[in-house]
C-alpha atoms as a PDB file:
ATOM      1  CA  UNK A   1       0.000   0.000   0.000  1.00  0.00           C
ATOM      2  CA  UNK A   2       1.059   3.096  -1.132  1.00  0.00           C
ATOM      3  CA  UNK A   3       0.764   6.338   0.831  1.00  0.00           C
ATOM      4  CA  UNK A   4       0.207  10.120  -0.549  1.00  0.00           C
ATOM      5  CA  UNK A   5       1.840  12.555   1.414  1.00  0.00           C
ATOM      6  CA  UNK A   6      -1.503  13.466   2.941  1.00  0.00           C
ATOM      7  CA  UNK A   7      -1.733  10.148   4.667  1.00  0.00           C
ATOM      8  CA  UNK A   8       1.289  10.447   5.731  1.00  0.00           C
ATOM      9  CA  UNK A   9       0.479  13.297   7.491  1.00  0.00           C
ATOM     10  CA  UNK A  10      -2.519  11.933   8.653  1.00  0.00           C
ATOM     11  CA  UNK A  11      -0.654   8.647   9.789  1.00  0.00           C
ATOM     12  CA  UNK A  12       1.763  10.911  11.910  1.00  0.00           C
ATOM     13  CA  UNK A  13      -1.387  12.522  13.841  1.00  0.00           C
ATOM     14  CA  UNK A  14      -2.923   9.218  14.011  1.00  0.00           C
ATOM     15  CA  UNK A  15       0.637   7.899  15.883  1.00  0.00           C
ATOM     16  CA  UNK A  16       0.742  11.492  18.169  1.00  0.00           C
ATOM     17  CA  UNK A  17      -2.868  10.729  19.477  1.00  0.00           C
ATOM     18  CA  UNK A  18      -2.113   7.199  19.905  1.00  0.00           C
ATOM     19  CA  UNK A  19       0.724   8.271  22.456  1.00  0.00           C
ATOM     20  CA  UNK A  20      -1.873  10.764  23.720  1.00  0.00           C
ATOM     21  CA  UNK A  21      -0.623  13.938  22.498  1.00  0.00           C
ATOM     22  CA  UNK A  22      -3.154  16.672  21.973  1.00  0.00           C
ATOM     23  CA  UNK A  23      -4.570  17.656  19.342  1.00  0.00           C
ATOM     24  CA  UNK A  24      -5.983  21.072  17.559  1.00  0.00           C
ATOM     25  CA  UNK A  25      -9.563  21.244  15.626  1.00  0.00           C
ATOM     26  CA  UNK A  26      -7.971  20.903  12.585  1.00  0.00           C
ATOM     27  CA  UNK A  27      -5.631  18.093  13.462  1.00  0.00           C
ATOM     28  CA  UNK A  28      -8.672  16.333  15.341  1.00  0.00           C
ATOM     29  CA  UNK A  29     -10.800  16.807  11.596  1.00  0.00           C
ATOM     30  CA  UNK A  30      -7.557  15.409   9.464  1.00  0.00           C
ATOM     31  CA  UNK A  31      -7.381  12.245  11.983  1.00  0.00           C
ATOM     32  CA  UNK A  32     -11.623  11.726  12.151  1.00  0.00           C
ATOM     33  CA  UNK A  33     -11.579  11.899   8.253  1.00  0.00           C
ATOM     34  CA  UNK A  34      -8.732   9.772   7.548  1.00  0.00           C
ATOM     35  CA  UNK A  35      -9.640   6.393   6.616  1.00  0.00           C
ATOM     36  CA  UNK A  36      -6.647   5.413   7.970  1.00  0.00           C
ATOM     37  CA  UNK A  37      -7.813   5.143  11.199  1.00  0.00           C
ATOM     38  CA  UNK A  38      -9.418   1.951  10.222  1.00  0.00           C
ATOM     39  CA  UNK A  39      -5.780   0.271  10.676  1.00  0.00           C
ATOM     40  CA  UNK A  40      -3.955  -0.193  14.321  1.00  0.00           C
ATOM     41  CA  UNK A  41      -1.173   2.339  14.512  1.00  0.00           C
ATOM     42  CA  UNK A  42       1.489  -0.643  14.684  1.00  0.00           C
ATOM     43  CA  UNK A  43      -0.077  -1.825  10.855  1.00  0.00           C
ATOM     44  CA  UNK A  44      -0.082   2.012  10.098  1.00  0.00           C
ATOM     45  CA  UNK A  45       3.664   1.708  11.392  1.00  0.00           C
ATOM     46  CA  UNK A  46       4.758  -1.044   9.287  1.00  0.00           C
ATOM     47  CA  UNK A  47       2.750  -0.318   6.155  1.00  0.00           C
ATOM     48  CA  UNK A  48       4.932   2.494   6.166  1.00  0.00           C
ATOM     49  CA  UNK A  49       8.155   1.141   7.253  1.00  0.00           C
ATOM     50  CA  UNK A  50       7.690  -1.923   4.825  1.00  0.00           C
ATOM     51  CA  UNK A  51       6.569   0.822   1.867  1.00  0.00           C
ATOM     52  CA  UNK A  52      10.292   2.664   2.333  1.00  0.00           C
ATOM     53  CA  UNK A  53      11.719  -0.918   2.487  1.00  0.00           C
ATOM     54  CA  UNK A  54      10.396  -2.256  -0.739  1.00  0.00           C
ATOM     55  CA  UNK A  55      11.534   1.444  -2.442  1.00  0.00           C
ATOM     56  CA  UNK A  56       7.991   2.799  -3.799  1.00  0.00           C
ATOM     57  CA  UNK A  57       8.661   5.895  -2.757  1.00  0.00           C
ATOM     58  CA  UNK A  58      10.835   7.322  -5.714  1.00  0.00           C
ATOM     59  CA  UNK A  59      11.400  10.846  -5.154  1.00  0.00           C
ATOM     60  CA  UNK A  60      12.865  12.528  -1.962  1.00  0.00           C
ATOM     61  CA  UNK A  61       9.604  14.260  -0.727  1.00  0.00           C
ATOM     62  CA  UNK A  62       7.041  11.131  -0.194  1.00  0.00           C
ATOM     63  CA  UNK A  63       9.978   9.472   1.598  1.00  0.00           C
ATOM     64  CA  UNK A  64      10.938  12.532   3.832  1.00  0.00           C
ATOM     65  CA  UNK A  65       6.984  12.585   4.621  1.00  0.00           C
ATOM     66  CA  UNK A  66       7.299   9.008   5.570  1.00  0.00           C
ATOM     67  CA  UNK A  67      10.198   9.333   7.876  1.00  0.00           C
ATOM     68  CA  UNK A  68       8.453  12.303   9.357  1.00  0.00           C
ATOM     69  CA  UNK A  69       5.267  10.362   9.936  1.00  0.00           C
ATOM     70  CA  UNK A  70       7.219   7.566  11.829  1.00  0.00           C
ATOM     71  CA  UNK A  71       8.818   9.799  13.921  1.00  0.00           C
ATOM     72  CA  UNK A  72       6.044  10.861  15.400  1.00  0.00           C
ATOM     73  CA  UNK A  73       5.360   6.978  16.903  1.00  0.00           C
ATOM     74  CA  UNK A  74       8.680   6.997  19.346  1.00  0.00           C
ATOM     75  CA  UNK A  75       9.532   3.809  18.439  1.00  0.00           C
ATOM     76  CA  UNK A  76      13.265   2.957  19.434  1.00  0.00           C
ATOM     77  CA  UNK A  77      12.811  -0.647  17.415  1.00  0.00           C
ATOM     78  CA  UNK A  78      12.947   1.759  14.515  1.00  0.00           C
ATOM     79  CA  UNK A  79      16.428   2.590  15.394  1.00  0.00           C
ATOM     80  CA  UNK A  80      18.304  -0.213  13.031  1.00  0.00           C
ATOM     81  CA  UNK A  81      15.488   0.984   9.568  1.00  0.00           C
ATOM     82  CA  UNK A  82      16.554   4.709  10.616  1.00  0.00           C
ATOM     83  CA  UNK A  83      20.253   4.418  10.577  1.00  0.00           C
ATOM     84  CA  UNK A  84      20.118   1.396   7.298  1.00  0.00           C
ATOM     85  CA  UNK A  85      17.632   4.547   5.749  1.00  0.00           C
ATOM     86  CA  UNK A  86      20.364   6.607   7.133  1.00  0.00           C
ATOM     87  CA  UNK A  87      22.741   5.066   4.803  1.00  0.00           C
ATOM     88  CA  UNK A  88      21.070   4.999   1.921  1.00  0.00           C
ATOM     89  CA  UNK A  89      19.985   9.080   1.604  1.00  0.00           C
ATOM     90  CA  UNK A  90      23.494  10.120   2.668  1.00  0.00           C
ATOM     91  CA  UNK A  91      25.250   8.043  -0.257  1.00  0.00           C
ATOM     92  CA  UNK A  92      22.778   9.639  -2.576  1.00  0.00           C
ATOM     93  CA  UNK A  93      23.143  13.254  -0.961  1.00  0.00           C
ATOM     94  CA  UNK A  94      18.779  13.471  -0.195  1.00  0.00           C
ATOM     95  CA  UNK A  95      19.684  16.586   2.003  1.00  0.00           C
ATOM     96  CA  UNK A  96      16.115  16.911   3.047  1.00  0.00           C
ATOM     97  CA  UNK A  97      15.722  12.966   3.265  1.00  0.00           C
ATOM     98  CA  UNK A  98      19.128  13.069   5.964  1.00  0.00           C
ATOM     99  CA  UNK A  99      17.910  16.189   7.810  1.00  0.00           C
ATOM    100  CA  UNK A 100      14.536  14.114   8.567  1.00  0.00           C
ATOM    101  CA  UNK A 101      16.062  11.219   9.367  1.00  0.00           C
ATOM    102  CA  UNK A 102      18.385  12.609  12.187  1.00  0.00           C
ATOM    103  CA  UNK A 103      15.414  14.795  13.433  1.00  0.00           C
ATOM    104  CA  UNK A 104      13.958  11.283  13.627  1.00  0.00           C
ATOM    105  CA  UNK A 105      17.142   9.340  15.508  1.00  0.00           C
ATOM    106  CA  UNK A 106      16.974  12.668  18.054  1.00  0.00           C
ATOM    107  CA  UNK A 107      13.032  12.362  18.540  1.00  0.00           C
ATOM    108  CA  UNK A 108      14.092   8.418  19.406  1.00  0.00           C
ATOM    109  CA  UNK A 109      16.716   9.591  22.044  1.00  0.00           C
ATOM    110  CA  UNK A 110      19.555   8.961  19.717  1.00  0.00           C
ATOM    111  CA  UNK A 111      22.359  11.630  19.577  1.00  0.00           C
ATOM    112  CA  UNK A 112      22.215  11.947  16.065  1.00  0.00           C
ATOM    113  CA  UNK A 113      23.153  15.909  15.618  1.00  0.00           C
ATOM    114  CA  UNK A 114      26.747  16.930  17.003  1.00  0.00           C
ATOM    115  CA  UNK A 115      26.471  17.948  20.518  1.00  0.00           C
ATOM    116  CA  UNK A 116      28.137  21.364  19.660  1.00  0.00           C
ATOM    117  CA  UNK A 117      25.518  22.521  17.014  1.00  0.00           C
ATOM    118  CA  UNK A 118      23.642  25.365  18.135  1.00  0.00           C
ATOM    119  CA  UNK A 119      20.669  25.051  15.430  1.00  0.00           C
ATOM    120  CA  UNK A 120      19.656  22.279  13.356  1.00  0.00           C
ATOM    121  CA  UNK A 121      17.789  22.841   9.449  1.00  0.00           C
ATOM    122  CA  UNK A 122      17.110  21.382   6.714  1.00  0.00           C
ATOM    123  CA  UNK A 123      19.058  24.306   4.696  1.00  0.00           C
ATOM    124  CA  UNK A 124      22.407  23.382   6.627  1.00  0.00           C
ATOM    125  CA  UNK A 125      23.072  20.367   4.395  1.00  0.00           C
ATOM    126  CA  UNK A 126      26.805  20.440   4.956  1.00  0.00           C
ATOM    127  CA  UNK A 127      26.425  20.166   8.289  1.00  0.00           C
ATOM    128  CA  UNK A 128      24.120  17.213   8.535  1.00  0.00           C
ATOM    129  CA  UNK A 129      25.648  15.272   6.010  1.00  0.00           C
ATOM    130  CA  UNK A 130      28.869  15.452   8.936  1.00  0.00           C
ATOM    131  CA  UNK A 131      26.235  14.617  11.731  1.00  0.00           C
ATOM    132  CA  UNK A 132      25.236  12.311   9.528  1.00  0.00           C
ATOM    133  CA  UNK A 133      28.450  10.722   8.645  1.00  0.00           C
ATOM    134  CA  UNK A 134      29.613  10.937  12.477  1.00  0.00           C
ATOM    135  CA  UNK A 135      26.473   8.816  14.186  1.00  0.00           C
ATOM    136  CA  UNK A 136      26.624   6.161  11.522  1.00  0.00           C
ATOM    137  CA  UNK A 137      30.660   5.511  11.900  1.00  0.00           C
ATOM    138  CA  UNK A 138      29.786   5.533  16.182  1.00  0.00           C
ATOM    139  CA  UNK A 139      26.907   3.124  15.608  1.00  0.00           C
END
């Protein structure tokens, strides 16, 4: 199953209530018209993970939306697909795709961003392609 980027978005306010995060109106409308909500968030979770695995996701954005969506779960079994995703985005220089996933590995508790940084975004691709490059040869 293939998800837009709207369902991802949905899937990542589906995961945030499912940890009991708050919601706005407008988040609480996306999640009760989402017919996503018919699936547990754990099949939600690996629909998605198993989507990135199998490589349907051509282009940078869908898959930045789907590492975003799974971040919102705070999952630390999804530590191992993070850094393998990891990897893969850094070899092909997905600056966006690397940003997300160490915003990901840092949601998880995983010191993916140099201690010494004082900001972290998307723009400072140099920067997390090091971070990058620095948690994968420590882990």
């Amino acid at each position: 199953m293939k998800l837009t980027n709207e369902q991802f978005t949905e899937a990542g306010f589906i995961f945030e209530k499912a940890k009991g995060n708050t919601h706005s109106d407008y988040e609480k409308q996306i999640i009760a018209k989402s017919k996503l909500t018919k699936f547990k968030p754990t099949e939600l979770e690996q629909i998605i993970v198993d989507g990135l695995n199998s490589g349907i996701y051509k282009n940078e954005d869908e898959r930045v939306s789907g590492y975003w969506s799974l971040s919102k779960i705070g999952n630390r079994n999804l530590i191992a697909e993070y850094r393998k995703w990891l990897r893969t985005e850094l070899q092909n220089e997905n600056g966006i795709a690397v940003f997300q996933i160490l915003v990901g590995l840092d949601r998880l508790e995983e010191p993916a961003f140099n201690e010494s940084r004082t900001g972290r975004g998307a723009n400072e691709i140099a920067l997390n392609f090091r971070d990058a490059k620095e948690y994968l040869n420590k882990n």
